[in-house]
C-alpha atoms as a PDB file:
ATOM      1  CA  UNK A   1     -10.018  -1.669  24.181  1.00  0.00           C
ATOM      2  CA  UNK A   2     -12.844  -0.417  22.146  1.00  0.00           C
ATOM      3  CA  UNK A   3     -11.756  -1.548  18.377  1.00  0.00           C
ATOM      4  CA  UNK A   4     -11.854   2.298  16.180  1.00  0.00           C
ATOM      5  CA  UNK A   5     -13.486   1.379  12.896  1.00  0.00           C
ATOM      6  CA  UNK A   6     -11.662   4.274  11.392  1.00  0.00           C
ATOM      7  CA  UNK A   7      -8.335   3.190  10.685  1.00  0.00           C
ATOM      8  CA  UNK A   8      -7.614  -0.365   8.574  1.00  0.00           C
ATOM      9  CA  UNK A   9      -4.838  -1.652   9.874  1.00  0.00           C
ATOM     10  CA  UNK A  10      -4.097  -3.302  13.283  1.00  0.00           C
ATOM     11  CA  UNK A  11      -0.897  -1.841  14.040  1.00  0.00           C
ATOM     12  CA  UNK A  12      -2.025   1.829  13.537  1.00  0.00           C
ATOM     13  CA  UNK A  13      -4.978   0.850  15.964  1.00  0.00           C
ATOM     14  CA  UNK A  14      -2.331   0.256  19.015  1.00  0.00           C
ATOM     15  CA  UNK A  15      -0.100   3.422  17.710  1.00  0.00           C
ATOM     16  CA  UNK A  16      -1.043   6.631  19.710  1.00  0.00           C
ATOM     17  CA  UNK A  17       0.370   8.958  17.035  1.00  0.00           C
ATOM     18  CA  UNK A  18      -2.400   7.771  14.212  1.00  0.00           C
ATOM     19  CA  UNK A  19      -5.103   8.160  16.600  1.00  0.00           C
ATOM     20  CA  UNK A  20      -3.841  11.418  17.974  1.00  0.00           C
ATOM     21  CA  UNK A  21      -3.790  12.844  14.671  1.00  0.00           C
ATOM     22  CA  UNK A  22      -6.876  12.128  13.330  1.00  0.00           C
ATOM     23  CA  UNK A  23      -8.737  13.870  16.313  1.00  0.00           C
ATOM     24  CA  UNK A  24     -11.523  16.340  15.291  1.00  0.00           C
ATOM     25  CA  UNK A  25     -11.541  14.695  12.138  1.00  0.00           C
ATOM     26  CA  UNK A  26     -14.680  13.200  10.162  1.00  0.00           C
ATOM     27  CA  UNK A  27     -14.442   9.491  10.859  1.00  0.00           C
ATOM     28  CA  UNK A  28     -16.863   8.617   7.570  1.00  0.00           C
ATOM     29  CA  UNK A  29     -14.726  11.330   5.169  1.00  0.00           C
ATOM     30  CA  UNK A  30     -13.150   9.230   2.364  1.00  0.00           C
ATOM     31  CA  UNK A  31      -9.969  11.994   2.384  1.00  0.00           C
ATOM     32  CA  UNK A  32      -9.377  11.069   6.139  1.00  0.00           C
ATOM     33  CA  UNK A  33      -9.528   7.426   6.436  1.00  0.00           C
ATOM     34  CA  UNK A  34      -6.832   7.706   3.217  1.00  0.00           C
ATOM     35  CA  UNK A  35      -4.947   9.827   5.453  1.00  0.00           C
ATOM     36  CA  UNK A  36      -5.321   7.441   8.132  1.00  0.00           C
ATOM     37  CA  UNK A  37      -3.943   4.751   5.878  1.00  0.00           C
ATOM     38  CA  UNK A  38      -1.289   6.967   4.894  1.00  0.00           C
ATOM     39  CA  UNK A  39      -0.246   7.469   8.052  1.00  0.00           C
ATOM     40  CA  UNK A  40      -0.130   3.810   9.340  1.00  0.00           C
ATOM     41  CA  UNK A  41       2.257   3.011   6.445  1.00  0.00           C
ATOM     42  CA  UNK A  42       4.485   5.739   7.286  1.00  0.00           C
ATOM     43  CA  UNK A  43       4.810   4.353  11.084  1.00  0.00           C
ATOM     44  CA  UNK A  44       5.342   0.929   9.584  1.00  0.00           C
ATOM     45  CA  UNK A  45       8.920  -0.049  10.195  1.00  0.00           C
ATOM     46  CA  UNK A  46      10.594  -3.367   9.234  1.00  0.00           C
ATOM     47  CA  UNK A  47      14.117  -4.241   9.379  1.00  0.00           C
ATOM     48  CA  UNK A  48      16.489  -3.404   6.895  1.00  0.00           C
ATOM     49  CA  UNK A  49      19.320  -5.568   5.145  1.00  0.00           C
ATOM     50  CA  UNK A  50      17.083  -8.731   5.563  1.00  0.00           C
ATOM     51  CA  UNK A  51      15.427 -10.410   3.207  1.00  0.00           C
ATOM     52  CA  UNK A  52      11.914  -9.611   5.030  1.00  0.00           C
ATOM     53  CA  UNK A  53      12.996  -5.838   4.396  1.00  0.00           C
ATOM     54  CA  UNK A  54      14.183  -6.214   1.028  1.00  0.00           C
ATOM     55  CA  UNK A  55      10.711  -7.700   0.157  1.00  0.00           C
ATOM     56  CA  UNK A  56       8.599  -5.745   2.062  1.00  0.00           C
ATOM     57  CA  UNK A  57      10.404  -2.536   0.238  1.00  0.00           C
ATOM     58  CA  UNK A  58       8.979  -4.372  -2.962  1.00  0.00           C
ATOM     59  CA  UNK A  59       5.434  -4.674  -1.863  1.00  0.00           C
ATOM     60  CA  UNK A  60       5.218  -1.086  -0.852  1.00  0.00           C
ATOM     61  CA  UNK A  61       6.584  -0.378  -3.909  1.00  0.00           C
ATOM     62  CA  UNK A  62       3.983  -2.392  -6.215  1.00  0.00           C
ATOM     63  CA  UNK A  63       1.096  -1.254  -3.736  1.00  0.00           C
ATOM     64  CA  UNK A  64       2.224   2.764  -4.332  1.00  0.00           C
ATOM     65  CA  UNK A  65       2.528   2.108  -8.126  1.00  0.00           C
ATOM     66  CA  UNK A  66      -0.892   0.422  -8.217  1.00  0.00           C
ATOM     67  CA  UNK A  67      -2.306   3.939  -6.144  1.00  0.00           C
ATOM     68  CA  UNK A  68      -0.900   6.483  -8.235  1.00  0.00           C
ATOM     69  CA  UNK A  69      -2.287   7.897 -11.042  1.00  0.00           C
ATOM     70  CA  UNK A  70      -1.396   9.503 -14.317  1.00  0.00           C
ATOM     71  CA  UNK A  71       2.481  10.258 -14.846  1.00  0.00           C
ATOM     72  CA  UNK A  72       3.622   8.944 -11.354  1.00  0.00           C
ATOM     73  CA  UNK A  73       2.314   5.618 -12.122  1.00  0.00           C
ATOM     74  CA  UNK A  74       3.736   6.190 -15.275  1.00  0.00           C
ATOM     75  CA  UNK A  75       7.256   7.122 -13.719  1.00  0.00           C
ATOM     76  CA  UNK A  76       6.853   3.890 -11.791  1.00  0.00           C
ATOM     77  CA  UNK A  77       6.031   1.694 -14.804  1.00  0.00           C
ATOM     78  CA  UNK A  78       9.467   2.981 -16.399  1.00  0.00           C
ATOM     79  CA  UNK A  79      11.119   2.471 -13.412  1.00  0.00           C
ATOM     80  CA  UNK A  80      10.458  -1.384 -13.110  1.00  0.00           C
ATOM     81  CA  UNK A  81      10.693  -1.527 -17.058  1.00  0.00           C
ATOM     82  CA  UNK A  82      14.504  -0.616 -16.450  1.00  0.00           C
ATOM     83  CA  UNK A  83      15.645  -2.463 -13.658  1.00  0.00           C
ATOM     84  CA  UNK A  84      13.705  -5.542 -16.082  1.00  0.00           C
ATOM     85  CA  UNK A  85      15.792  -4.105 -18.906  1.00  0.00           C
ATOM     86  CA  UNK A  86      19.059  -3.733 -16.727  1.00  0.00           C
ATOM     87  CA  UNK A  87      18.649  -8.054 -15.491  1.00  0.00           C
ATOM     88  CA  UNK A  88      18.015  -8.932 -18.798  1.00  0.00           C
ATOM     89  CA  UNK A  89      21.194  -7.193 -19.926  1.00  0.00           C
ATOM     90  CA  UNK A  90      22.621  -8.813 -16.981  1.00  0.00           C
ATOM     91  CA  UNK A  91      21.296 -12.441 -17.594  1.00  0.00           C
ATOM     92  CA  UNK A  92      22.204 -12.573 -21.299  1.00  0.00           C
ATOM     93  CA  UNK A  93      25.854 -11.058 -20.357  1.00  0.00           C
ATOM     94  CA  UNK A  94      25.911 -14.100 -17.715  1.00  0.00           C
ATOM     95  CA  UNK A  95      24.782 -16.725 -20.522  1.00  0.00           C
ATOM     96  CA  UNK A  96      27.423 -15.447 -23.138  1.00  0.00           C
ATOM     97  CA  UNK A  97      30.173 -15.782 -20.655  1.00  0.00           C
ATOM     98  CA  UNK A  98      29.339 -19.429 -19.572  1.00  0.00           C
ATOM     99  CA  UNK A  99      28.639 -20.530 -23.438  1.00  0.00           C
ATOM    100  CA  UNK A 100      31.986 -19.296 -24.191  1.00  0.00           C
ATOM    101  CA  UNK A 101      33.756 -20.898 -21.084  1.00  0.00           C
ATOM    102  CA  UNK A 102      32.505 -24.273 -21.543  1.00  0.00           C
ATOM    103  CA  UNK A 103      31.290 -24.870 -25.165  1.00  0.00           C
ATOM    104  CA  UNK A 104      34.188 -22.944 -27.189  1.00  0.00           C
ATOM    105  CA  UNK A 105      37.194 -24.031 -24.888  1.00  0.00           C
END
């Protein structure tokens, strides 16, 4: 199999869909080679309810925040600045309890 230099990733190089899509379209255009890219993630699937899923959820997460621009990475930053907020909360909550179990008995 002749290896396309047009799309990135290895799995969207097997996928017929990515490659179907992209036909007629410049292969050197910034714009399509994104869209190429955007496609391959949205074939990706991993399993859910797993600790693999669960993590690679997070990673997609981080690597969208790091694309976006202006008030959607924005949006994102204040999104992971509450769920920081909300284990904090959580963790001192945690810390009180246990000091006043076993040090004021």
């Amino acid at each position: 199999m002749r290896e396309d230099p047009f799309v990135t990733d290895e799995r969207s190089r097997e996928d017929p869909f990515v490659t179907d899509e992209l036909i007629g379209l410049d292969r050197d255009d910034p714009e399509t080679k994104a869209f190429a890219e955007h496609l391959a993630r949205m074939r990706q699937q991993h399993p859910n309810y797993t600790v693999e899923g669960y993590l690679a959820n997070v990673s997609e997460f981080a690597n969208s925040a790091n694309r976006a621009r202006g008030h959607h990475r924005m949006m994102a930053l204040l999104v992971v600045g509450l769920i920081l907020l909300g284990v904090g909360w959580a963790v001192w909550r945690a810390l009180g309890d246990v000091i006043n179990t076993f040090v004021f008995k």
